[in-house]
PDB file of N, CA and C in Angstrom:
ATOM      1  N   UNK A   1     -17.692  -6.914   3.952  1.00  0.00           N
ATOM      2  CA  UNK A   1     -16.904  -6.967   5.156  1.00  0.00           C
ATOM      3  C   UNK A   1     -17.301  -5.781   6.014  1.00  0.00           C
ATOM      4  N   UNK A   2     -17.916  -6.293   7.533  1.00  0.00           N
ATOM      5  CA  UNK A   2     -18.529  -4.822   7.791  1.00  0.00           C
ATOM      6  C   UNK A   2     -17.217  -4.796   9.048  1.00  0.00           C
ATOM      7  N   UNK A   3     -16.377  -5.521   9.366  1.00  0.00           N
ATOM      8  CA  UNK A   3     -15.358  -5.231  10.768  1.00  0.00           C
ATOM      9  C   UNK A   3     -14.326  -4.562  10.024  1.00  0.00           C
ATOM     10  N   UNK A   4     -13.630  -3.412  11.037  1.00  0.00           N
ATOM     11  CA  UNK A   4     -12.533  -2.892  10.814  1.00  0.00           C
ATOM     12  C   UNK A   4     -11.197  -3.257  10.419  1.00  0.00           C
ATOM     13  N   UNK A   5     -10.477  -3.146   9.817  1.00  0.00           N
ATOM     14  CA  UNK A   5      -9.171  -3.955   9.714  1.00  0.00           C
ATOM     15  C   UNK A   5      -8.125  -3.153   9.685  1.00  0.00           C
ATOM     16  N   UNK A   6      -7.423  -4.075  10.091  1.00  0.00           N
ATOM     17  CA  UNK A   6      -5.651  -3.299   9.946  1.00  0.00           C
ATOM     18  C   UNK A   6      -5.182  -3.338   8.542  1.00  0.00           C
ATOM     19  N   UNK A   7      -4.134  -2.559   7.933  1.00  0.00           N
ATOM     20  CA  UNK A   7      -4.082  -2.374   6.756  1.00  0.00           C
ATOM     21  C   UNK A   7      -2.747  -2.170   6.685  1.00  0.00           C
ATOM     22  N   UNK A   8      -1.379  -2.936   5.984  1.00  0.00           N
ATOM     23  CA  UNK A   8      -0.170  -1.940   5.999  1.00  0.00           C
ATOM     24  C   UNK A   8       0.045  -2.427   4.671  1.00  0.00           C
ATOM     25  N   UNK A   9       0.114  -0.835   4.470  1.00  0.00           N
ATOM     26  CA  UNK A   9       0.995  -0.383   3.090  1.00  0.00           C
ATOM     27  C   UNK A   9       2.083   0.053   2.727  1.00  0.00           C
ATOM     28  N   UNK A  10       2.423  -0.834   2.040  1.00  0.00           N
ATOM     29  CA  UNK A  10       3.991  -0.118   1.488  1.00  0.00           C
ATOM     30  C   UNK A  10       3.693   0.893   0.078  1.00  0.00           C
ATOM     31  N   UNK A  11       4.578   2.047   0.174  1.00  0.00           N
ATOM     32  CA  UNK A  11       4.788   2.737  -0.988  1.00  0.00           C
ATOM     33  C   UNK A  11       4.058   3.966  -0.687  1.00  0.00           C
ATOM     34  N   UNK A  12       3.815   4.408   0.656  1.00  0.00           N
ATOM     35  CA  UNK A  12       2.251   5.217   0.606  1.00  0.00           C
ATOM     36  C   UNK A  12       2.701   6.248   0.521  1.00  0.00           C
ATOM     37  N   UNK A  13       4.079   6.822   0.042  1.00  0.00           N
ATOM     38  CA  UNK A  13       4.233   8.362  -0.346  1.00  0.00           C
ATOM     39  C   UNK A  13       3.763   9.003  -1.603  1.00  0.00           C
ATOM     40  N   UNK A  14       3.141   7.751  -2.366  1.00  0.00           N
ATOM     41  CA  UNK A  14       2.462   8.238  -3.640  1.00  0.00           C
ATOM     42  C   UNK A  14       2.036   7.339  -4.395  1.00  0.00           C
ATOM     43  N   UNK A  15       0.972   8.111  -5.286  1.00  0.00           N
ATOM     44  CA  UNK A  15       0.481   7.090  -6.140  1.00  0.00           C
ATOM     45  C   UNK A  15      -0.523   5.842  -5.302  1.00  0.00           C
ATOM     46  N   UNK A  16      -0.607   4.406  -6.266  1.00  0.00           N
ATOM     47  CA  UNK A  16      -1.397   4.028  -5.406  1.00  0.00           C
ATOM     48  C   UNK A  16      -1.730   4.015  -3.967  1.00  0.00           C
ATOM     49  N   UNK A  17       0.014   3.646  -3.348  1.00  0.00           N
ATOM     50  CA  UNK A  17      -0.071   3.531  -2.225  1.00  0.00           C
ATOM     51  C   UNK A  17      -0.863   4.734  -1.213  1.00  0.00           C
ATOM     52  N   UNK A  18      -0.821   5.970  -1.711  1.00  0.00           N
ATOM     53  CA  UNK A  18      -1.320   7.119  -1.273  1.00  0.00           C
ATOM     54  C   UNK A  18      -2.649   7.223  -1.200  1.00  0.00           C
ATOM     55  N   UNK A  19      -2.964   6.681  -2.278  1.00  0.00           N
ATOM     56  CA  UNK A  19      -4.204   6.557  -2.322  1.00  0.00           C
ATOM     57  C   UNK A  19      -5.011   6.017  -1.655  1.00  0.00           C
ATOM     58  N   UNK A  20      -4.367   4.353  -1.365  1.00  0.00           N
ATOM     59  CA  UNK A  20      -5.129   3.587  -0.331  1.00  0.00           C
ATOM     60  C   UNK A  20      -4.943   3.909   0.803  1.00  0.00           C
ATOM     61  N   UNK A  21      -3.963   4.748   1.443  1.00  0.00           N
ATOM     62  CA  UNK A  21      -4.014   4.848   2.202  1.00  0.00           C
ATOM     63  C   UNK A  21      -4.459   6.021   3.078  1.00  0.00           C
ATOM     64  N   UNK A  22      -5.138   6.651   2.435  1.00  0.00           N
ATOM     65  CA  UNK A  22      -6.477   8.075   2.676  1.00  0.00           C
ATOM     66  C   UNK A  22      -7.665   6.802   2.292  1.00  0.00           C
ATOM     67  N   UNK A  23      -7.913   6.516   1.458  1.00  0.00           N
ATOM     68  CA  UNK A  23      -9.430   5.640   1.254  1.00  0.00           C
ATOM     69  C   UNK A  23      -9.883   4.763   2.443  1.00  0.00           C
ATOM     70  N   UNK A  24      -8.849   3.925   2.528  1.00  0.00           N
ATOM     71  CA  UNK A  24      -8.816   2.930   3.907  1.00  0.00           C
ATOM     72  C   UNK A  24      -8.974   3.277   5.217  1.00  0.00           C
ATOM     73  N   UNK A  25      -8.166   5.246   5.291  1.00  0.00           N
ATOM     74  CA  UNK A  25      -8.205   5.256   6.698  1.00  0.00           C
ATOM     75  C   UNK A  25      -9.674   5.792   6.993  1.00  0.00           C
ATOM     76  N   UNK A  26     -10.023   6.569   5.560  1.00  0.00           N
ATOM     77  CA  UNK A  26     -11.664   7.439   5.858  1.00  0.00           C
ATOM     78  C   UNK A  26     -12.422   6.442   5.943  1.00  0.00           C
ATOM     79  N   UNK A  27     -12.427   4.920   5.472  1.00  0.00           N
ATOM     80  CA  UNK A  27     -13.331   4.097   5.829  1.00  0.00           C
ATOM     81  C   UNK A  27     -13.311   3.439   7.618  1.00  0.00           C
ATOM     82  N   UNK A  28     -12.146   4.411   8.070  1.00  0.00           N
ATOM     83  CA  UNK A  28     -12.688   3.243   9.215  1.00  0.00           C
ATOM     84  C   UNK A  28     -11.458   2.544   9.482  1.00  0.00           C
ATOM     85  N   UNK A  29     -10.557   1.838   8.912  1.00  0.00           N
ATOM     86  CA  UNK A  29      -9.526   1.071   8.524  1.00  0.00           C
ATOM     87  C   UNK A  29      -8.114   1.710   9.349  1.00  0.00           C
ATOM     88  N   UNK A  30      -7.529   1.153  10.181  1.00  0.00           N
ATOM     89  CA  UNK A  30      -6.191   1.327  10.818  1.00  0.00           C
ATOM     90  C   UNK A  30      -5.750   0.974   9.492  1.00  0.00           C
ATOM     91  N   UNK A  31      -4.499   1.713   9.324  1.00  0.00           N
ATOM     92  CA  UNK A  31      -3.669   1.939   8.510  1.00  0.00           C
ATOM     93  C   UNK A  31      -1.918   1.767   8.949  1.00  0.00           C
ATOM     94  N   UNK A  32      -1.245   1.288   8.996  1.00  0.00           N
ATOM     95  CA  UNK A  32       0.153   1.351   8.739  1.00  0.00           C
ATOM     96  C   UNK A  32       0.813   1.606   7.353  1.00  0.00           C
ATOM     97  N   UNK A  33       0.985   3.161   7.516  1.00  0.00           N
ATOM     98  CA  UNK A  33       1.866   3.257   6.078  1.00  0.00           C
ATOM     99  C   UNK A  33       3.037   3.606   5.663  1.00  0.00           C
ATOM    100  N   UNK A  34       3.487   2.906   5.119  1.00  0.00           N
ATOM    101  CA  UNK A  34       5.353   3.009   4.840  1.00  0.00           C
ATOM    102  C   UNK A  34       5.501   3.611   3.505  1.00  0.00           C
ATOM    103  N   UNK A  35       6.960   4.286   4.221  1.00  0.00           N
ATOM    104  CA  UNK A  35       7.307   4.570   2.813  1.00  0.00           C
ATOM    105  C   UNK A  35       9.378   4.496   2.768  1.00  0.00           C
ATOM    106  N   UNK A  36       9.611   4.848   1.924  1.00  0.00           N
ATOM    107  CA  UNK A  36      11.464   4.846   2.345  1.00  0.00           C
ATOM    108  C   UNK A  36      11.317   6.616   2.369  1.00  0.00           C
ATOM    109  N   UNK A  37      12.495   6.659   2.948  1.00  0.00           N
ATOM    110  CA  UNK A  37      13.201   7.974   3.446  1.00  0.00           C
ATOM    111  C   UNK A  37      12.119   8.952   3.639  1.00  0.00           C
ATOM    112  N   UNK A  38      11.194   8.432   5.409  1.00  0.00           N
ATOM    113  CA  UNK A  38      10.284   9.960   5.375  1.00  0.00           C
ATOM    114  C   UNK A  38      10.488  11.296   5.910  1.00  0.00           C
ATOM    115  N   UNK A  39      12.300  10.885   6.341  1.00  0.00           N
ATOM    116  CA  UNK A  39      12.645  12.075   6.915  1.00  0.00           C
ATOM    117  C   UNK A  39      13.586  12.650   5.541  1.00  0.00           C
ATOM    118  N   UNK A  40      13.865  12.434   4.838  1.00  0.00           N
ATOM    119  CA  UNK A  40      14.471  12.847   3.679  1.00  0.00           C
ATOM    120  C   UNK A  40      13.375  13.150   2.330  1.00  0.00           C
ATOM    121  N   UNK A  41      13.928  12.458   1.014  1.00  0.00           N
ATOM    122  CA  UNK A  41      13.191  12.818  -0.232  1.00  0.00           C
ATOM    123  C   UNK A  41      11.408  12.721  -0.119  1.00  0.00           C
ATOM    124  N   UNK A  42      11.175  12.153   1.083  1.00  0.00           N
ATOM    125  CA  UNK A  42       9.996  12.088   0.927  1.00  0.00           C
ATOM    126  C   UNK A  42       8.955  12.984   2.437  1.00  0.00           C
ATOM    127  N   UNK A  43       9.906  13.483   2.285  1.00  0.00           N
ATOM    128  CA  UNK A  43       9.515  14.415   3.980  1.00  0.00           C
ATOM    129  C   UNK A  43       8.085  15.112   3.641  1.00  0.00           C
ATOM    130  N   UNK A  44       8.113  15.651   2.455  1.00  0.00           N
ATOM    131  CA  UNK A  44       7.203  16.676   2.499  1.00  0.00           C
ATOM    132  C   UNK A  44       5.865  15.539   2.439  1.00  0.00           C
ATOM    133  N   UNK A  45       6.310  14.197   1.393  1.00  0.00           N
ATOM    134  CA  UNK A  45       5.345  13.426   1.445  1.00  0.00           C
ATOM    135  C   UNK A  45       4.539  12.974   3.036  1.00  0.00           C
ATOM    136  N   UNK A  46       5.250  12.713   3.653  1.00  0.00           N
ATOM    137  CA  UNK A  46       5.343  12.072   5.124  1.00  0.00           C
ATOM    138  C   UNK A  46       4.556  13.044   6.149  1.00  0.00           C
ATOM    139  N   UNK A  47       4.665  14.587   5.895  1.00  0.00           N
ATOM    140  CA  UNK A  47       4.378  15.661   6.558  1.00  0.00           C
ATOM    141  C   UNK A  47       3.304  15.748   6.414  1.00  0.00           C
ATOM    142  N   UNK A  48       2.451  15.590   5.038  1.00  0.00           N
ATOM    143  CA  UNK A  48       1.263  15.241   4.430  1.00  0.00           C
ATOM    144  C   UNK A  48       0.382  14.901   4.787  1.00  0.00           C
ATOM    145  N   UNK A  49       0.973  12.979   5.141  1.00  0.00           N
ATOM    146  CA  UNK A  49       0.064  12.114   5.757  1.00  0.00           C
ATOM    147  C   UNK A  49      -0.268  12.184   7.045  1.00  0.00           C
ATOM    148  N   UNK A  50       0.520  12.861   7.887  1.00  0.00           N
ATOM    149  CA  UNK A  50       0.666  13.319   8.811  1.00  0.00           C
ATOM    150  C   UNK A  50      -0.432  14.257   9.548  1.00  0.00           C
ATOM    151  N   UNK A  51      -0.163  15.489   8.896  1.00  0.00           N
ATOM    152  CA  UNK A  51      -0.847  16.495   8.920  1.00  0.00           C
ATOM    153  C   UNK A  51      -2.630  15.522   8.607  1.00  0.00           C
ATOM    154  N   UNK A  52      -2.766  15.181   7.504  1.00  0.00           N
ATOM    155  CA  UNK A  52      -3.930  14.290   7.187  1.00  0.00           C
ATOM    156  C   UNK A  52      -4.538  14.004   8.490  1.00  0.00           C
ATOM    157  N   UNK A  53      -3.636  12.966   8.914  1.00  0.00           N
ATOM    158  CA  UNK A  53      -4.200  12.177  10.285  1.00  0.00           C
ATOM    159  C   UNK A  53      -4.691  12.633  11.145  1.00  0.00           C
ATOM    160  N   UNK A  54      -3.574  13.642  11.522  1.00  0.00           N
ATOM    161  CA  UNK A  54      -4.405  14.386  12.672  1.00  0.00           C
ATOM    162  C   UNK A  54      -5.320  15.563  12.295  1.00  0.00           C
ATOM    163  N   UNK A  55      -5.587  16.206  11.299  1.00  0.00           N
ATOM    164  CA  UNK A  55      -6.450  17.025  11.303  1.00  0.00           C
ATOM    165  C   UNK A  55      -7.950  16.148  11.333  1.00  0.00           C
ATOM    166  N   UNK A  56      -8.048  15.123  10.899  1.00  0.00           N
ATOM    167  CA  UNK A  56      -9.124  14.514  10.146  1.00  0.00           C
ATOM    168  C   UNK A  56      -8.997  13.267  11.264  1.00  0.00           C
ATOM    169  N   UNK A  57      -8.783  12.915  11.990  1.00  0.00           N
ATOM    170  CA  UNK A  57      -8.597  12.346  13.429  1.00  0.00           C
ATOM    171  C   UNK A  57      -8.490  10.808  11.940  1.00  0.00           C
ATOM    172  N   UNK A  58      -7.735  10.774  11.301  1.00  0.00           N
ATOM    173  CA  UNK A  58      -7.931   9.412  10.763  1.00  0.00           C
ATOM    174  C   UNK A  58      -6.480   8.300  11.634  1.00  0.00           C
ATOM    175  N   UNK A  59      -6.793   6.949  11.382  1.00  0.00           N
ATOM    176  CA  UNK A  59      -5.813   6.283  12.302  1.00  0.00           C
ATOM    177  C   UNK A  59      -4.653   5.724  11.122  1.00  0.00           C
ATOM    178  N   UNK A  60      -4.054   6.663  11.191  1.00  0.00           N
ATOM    179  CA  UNK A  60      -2.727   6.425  10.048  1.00  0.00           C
ATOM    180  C   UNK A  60      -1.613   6.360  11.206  1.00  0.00           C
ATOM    181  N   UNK A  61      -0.411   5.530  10.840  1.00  0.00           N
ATOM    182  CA  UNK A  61       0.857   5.399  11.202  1.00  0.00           C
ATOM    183  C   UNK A  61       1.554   5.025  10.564  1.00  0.00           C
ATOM    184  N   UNK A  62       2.510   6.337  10.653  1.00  0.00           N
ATOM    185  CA  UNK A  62       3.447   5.963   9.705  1.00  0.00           C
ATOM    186  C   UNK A  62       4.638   5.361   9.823  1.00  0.00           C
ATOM    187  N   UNK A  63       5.147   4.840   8.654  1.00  0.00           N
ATOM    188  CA  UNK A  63       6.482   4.314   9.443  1.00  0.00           C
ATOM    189  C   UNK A  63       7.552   3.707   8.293  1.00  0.00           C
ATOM    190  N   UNK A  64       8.526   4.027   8.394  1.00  0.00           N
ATOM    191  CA  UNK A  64       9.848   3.798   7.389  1.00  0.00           C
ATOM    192  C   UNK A  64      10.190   2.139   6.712  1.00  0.00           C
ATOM    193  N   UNK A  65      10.269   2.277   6.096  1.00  0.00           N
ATOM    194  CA  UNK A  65      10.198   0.685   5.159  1.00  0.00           C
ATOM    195  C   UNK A  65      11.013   0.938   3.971  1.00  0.00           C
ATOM    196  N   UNK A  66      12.540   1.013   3.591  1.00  0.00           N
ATOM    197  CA  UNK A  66      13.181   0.925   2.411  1.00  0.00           C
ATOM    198  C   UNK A  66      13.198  -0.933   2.137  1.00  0.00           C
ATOM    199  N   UNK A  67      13.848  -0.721   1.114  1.00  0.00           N
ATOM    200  CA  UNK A  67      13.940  -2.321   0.266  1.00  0.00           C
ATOM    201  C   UNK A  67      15.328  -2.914   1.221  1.00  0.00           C
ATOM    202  N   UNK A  68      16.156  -2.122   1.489  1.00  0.00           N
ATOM    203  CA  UNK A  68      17.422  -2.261   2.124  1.00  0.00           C
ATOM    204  C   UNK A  68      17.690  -2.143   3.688  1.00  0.00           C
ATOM    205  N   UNK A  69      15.979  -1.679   4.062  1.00  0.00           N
ATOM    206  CA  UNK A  69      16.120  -1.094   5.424  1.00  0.00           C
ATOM    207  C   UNK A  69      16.915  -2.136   6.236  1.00  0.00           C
ATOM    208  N   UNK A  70      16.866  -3.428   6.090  1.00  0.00           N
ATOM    209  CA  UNK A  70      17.458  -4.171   7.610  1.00  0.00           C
ATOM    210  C   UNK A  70      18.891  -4.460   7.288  1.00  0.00           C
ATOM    211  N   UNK A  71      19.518  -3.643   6.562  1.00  0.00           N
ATOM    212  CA  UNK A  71      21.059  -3.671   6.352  1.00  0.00           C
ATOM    213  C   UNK A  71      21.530  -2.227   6.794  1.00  0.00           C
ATOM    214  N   UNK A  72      20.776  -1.305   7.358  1.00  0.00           N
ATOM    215  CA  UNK A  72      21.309   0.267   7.685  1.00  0.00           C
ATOM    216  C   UNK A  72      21.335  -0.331   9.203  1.00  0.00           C
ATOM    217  N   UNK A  73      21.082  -1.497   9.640  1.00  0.00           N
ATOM    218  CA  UNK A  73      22.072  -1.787  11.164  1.00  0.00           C
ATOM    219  C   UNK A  73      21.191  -1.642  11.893  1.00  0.00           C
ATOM    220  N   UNK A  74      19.824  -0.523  12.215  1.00  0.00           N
ATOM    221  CA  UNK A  74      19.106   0.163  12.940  1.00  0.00           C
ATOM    222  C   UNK A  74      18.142  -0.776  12.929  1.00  0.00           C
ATOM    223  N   UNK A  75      17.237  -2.155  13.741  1.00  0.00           N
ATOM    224  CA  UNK A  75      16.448  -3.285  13.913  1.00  0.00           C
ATOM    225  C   UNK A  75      14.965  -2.553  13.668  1.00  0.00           C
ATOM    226  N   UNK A  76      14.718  -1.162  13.884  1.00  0.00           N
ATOM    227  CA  UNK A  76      13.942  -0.748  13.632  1.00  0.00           C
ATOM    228  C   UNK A  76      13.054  -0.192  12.534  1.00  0.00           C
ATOM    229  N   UNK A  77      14.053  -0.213  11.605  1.00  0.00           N
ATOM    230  CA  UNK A  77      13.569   0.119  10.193  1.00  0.00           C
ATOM    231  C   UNK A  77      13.644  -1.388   9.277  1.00  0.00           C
ATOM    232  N   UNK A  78      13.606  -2.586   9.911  1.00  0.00           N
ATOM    233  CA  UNK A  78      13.445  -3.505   8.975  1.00  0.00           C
ATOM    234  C   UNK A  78      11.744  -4.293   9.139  1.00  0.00           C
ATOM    235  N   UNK A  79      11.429  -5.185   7.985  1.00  0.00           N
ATOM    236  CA  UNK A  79       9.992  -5.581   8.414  1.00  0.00           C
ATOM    237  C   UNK A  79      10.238  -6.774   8.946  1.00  0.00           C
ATOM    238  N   UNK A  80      10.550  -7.361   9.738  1.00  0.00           N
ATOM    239  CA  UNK A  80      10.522  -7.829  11.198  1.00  0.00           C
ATOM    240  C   UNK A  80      10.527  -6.966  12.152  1.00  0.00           C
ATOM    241  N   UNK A  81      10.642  -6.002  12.861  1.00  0.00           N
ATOM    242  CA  UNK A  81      10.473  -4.947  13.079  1.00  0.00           C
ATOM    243  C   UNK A  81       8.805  -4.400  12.562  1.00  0.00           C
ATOM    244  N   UNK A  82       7.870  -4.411  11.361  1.00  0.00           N
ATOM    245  CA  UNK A  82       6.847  -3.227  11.250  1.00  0.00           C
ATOM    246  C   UNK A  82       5.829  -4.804  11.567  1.00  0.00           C
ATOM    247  N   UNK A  83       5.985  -6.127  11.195  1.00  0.00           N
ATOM    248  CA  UNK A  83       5.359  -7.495  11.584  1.00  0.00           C
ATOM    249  C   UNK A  83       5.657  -7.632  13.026  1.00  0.00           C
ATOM    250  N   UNK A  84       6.696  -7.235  13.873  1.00  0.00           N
ATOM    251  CA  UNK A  84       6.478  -7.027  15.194  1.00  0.00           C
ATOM    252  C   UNK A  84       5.273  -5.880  16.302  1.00  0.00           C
ATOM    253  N   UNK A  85       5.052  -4.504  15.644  1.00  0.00           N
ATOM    254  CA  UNK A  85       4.506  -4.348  15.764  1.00  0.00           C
ATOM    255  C   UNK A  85       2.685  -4.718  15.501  1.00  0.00           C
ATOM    256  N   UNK A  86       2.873  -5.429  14.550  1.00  0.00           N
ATOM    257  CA  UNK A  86       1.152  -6.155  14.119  1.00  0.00           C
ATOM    258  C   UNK A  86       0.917  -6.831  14.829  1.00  0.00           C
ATOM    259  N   UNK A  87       2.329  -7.736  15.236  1.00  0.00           N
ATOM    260  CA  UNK A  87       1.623  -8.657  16.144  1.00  0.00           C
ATOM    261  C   UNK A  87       1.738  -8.542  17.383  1.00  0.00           C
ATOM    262  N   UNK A  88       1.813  -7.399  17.894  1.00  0.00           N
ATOM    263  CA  UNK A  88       1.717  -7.152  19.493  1.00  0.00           C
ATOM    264  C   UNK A  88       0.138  -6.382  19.369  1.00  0.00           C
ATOM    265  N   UNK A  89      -0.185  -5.544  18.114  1.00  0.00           N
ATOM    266  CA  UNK A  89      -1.186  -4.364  18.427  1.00  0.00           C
ATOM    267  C   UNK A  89      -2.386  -5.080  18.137  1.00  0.00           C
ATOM    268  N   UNK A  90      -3.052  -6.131  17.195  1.00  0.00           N
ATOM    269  CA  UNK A  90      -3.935  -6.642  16.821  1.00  0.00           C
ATOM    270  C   UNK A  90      -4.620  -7.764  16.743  1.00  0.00           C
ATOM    271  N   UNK A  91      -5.505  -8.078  16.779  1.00  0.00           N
ATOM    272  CA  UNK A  91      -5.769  -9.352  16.494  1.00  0.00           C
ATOM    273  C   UNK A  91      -6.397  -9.546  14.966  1.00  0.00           C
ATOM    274  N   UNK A  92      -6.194 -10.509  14.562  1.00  0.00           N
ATOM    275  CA  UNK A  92      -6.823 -11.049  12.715  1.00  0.00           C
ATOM    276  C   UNK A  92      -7.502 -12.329  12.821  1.00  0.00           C
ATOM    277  N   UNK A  93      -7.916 -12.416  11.754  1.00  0.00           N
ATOM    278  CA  UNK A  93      -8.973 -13.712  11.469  1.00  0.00           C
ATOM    279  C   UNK A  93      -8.002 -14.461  10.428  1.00  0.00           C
ATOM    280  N   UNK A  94      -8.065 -15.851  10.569  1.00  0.00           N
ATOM    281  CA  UNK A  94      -7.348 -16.729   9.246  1.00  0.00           C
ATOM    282  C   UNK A  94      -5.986 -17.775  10.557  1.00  0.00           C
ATOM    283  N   UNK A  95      -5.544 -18.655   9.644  1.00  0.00           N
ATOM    284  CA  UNK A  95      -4.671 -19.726  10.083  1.00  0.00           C
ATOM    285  C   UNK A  95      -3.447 -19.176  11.024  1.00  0.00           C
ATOM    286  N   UNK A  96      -2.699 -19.686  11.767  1.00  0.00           N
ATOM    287  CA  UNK A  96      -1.813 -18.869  12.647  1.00  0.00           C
ATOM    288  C   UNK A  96      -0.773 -19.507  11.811  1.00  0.00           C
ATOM    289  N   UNK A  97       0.050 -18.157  12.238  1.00  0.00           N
ATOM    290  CA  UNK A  97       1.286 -18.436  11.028  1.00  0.00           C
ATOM    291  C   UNK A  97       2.186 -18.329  11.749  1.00  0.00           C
ATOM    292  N   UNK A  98       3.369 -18.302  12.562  1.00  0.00           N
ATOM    293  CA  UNK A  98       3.875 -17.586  13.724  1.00  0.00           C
ATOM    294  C   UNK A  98       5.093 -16.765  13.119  1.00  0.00           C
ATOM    295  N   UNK A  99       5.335 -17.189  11.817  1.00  0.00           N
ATOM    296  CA  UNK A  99       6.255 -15.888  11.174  1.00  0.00           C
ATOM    297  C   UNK A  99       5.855 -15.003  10.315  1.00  0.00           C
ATOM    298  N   UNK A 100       4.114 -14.515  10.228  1.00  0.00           N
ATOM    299  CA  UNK A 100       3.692 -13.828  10.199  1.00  0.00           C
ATOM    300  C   UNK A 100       2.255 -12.774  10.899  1.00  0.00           C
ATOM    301  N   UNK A 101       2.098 -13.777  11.801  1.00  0.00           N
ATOM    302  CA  UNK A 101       1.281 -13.073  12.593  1.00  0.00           C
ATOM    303  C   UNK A 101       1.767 -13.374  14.227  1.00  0.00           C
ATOM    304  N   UNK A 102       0.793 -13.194  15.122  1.00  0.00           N
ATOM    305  CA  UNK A 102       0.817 -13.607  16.332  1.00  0.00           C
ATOM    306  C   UNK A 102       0.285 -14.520  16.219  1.00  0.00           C
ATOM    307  N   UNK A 103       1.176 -15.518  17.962  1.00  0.00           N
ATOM    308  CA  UNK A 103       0.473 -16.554  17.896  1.00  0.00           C
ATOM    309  C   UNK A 103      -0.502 -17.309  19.231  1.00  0.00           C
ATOM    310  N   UNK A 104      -0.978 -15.685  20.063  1.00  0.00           N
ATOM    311  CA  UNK A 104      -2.057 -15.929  21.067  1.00  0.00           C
ATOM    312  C   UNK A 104      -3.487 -16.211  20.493  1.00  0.00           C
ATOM    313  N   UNK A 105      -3.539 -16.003  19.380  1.00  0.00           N
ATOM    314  CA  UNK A 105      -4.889 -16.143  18.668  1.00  0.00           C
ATOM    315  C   UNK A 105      -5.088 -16.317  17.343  1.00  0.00           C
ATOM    316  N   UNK A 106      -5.838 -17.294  16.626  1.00  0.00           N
ATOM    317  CA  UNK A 106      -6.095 -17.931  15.675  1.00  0.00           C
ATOM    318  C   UNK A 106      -6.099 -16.528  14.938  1.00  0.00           C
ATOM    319  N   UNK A 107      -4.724 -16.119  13.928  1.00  0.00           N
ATOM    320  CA  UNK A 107      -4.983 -14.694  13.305  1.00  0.00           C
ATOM    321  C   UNK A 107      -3.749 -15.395  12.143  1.00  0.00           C
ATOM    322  N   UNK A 108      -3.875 -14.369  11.040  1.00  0.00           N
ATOM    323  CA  UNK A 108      -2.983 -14.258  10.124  1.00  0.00           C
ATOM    324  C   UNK A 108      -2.849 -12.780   9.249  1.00  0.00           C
ATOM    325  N   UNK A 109      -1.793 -12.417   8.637  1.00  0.00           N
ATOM    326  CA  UNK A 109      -1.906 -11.599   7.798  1.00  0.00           C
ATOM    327  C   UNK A 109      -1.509 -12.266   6.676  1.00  0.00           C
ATOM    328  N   UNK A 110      -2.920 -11.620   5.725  1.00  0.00           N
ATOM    329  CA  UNK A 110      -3.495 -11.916   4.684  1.00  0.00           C
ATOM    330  C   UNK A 110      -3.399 -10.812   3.094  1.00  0.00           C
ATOM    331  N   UNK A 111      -3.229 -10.685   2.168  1.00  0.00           N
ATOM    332  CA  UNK A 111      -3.498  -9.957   1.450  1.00  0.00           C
ATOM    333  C   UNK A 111      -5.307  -9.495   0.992  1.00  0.00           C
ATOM    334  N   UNK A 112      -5.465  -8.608   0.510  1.00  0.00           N
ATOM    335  CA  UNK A 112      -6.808  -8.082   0.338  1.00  0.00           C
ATOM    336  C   UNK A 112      -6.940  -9.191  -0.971  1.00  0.00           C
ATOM    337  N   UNK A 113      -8.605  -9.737  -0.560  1.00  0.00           N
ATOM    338  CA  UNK A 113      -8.963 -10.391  -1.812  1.00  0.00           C
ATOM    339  C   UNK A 113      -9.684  -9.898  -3.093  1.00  0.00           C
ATOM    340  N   UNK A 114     -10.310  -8.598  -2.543  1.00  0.00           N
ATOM    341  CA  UNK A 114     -11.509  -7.780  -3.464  1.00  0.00           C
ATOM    342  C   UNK A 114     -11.347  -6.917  -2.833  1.00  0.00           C
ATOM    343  N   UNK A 115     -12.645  -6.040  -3.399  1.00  0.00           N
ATOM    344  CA  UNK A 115     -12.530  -4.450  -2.647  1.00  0.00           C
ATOM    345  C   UNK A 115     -13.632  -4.440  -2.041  1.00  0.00           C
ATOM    346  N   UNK A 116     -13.545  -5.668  -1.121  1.00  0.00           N
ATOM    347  CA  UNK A 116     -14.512  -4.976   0.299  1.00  0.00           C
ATOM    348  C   UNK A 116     -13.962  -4.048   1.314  1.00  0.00           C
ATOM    349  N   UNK A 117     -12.872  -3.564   1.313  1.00  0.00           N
ATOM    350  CA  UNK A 117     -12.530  -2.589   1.790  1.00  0.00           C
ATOM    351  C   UNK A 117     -12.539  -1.409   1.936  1.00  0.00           C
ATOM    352  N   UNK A 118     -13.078  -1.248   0.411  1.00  0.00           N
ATOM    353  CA  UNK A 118     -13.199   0.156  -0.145  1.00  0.00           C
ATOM    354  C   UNK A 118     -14.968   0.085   0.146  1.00  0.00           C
TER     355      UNK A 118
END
């Protein structure tokens, strides 16, 4: 796979998710990465990726994703809400789905099949 892709991860305050989401962004790869509470238990995590991004001009964004987020009331921390943003910022390749991608252009979000990414 030699085109760039969008990438969102959940969990990216550690562990795998952390992982992929430094690997993905040094390749090249827009990144959306979530995690729960990055202004709380996971701040220092969040400050991290942060700091990462911009020192190292990589294209990380971060952004809040609990399991419970679309019951704290706030439309912004739920994933309708982080799938709203995908589908205003990008375009994708694959079947149109319209409750998961946009639907100006033949796109879908897809899970990774292999590690042509890496």
């Amino acid at each position: 796979m030699n085109s760039k892709q969008v990438v969102l991860i959940t969990g990216s305050s550690s562990g795998f998710g952390r992982l992929f989401t430094e690997t993905l962004a040094r390749k090249g790869h827009t990144v959306f990465a979530t995690m729960r509470a990055p202004g709380g238990r996971n701040a220092k995590n969040a400050s991290d990726i942060r700091a990462l991004a911009e020192r190292d001009g990589l294209l990380i964004h971060l952004l809040e994703l609990g399991l419970f987020a679309s019951e704290s009331g706030d439309p912004a921390r739920n994933i309708a809400s982080v799938l709203d943003v995908y589908r205003r910022t990008q375009d994708w390749q694959g079947a149109p789905d319209a409750t998961r991608c946009g639907t100006s252009k033949d796109n879908a979000l897809l899970p990774i099949e292999g590690p042509e990414l890496f």
